[in-house]
C-alpha atoms as a PDB file:
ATOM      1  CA  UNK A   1     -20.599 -32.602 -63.781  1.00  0.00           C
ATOM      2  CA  UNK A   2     -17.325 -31.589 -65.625  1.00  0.00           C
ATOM      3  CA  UNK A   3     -18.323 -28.504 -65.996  1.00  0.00           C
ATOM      4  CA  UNK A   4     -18.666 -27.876 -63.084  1.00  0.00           C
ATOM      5  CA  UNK A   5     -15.910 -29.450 -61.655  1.00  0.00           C
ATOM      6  CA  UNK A   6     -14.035 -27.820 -63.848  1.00  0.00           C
ATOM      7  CA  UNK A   7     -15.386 -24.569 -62.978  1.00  0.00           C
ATOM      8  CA  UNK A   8     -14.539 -25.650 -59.144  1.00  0.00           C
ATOM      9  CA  UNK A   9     -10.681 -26.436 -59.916  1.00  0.00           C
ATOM     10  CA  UNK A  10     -10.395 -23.092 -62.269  1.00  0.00           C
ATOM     11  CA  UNK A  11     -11.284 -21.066 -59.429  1.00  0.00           C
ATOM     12  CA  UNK A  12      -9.406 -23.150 -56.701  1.00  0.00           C
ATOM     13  CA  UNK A  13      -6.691 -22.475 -58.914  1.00  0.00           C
ATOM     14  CA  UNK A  14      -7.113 -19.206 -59.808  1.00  0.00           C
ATOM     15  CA  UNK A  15      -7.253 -18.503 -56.137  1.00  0.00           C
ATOM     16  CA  UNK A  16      -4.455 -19.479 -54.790  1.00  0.00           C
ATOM     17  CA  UNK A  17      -2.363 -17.925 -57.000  1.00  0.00           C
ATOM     18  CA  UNK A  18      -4.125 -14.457 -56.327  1.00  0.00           C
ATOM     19  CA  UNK A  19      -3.666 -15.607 -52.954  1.00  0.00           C
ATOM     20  CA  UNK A  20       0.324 -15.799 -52.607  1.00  0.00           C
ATOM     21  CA  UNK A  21       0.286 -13.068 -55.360  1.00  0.00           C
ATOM     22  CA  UNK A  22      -1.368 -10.994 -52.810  1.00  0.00           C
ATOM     23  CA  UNK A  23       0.804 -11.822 -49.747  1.00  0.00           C
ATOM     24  CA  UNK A  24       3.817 -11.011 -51.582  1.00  0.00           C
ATOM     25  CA  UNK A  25       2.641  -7.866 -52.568  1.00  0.00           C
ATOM     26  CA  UNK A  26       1.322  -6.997 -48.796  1.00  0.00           C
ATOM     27  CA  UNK A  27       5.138  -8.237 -48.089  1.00  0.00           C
ATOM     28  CA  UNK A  28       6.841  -6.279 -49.918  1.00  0.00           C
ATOM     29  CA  UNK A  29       4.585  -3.267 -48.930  1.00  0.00           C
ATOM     30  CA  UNK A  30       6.045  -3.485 -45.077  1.00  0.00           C
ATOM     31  CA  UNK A  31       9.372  -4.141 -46.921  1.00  0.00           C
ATOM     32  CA  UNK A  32       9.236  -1.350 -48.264  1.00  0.00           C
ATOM     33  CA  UNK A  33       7.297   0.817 -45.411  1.00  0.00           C
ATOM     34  CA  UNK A  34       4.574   1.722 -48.267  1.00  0.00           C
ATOM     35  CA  UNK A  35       1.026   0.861 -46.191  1.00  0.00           C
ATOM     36  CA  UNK A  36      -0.431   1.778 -49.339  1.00  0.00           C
ATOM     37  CA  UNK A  37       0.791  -1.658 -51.075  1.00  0.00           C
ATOM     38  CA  UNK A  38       0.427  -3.609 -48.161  1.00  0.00           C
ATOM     39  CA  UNK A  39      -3.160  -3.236 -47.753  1.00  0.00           C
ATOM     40  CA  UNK A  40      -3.646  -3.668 -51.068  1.00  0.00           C
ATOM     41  CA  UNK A  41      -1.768  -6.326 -51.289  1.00  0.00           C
ATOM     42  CA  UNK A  42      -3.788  -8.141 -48.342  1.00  0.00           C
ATOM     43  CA  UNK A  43      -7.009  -7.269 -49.880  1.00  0.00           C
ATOM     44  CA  UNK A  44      -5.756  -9.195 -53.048  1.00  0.00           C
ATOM     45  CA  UNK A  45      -4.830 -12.044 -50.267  1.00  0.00           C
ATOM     46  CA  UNK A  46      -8.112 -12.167 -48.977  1.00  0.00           C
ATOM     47  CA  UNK A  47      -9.883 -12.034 -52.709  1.00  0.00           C
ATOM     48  CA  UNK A  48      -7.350 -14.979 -53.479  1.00  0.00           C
ATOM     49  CA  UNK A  49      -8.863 -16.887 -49.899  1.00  0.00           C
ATOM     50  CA  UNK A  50     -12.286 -16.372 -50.981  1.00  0.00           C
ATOM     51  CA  UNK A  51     -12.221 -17.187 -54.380  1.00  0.00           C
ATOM     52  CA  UNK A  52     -10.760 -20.160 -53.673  1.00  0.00           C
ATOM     53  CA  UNK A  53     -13.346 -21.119 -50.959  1.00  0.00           C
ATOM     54  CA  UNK A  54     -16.004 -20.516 -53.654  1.00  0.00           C
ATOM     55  CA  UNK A  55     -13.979 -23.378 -55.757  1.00  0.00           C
ATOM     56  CA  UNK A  56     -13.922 -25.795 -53.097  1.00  0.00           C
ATOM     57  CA  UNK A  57     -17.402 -25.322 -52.489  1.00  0.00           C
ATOM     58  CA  UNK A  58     -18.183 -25.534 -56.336  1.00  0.00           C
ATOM     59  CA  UNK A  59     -16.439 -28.894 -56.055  1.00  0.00           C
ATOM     60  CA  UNK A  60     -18.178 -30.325 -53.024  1.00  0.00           C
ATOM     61  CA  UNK A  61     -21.515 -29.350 -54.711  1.00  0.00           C
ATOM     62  CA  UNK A  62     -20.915 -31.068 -57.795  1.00  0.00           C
ATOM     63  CA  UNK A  63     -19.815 -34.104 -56.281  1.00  0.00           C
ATOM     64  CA  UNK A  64     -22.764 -34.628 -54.318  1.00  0.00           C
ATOM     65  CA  UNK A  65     -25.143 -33.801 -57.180  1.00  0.00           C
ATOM     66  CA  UNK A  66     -23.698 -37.126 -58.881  1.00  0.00           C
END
């Protein structure tokens, strides 16, 4: 179970940080008036959203298992 716990927090973690990483970078993109960096930066956003999802989920699973 702490494994995978674990495993669930890492990527909840790692997640949000690609998360805000990735809406600063669409940010600064329109800051900047380069679309280019912007829609990279909000695919990074959404990458960020979904990994983190997958953690939560992780976590939920492992804590009904036990």
């Amino acid at each position: 179970m702490a494994d995978e716990r674990t495993r669930g927090d890492e990527n909840e973690l790692k997640g949000t940080a690609k998360e805000v990483k990735g809406r600063i970078r669409g940010d600064l993109g329109d800051a900047l008036d380069n679309p280019s960096e912007h829609v990279k930066g909000r695919a990074e956003e959404l990458e960020g959203k979904i990994q983190k999802k997958v953690g939560q989920t992780e976590n939920e699973d492992a804590d009904e298992r036990y």
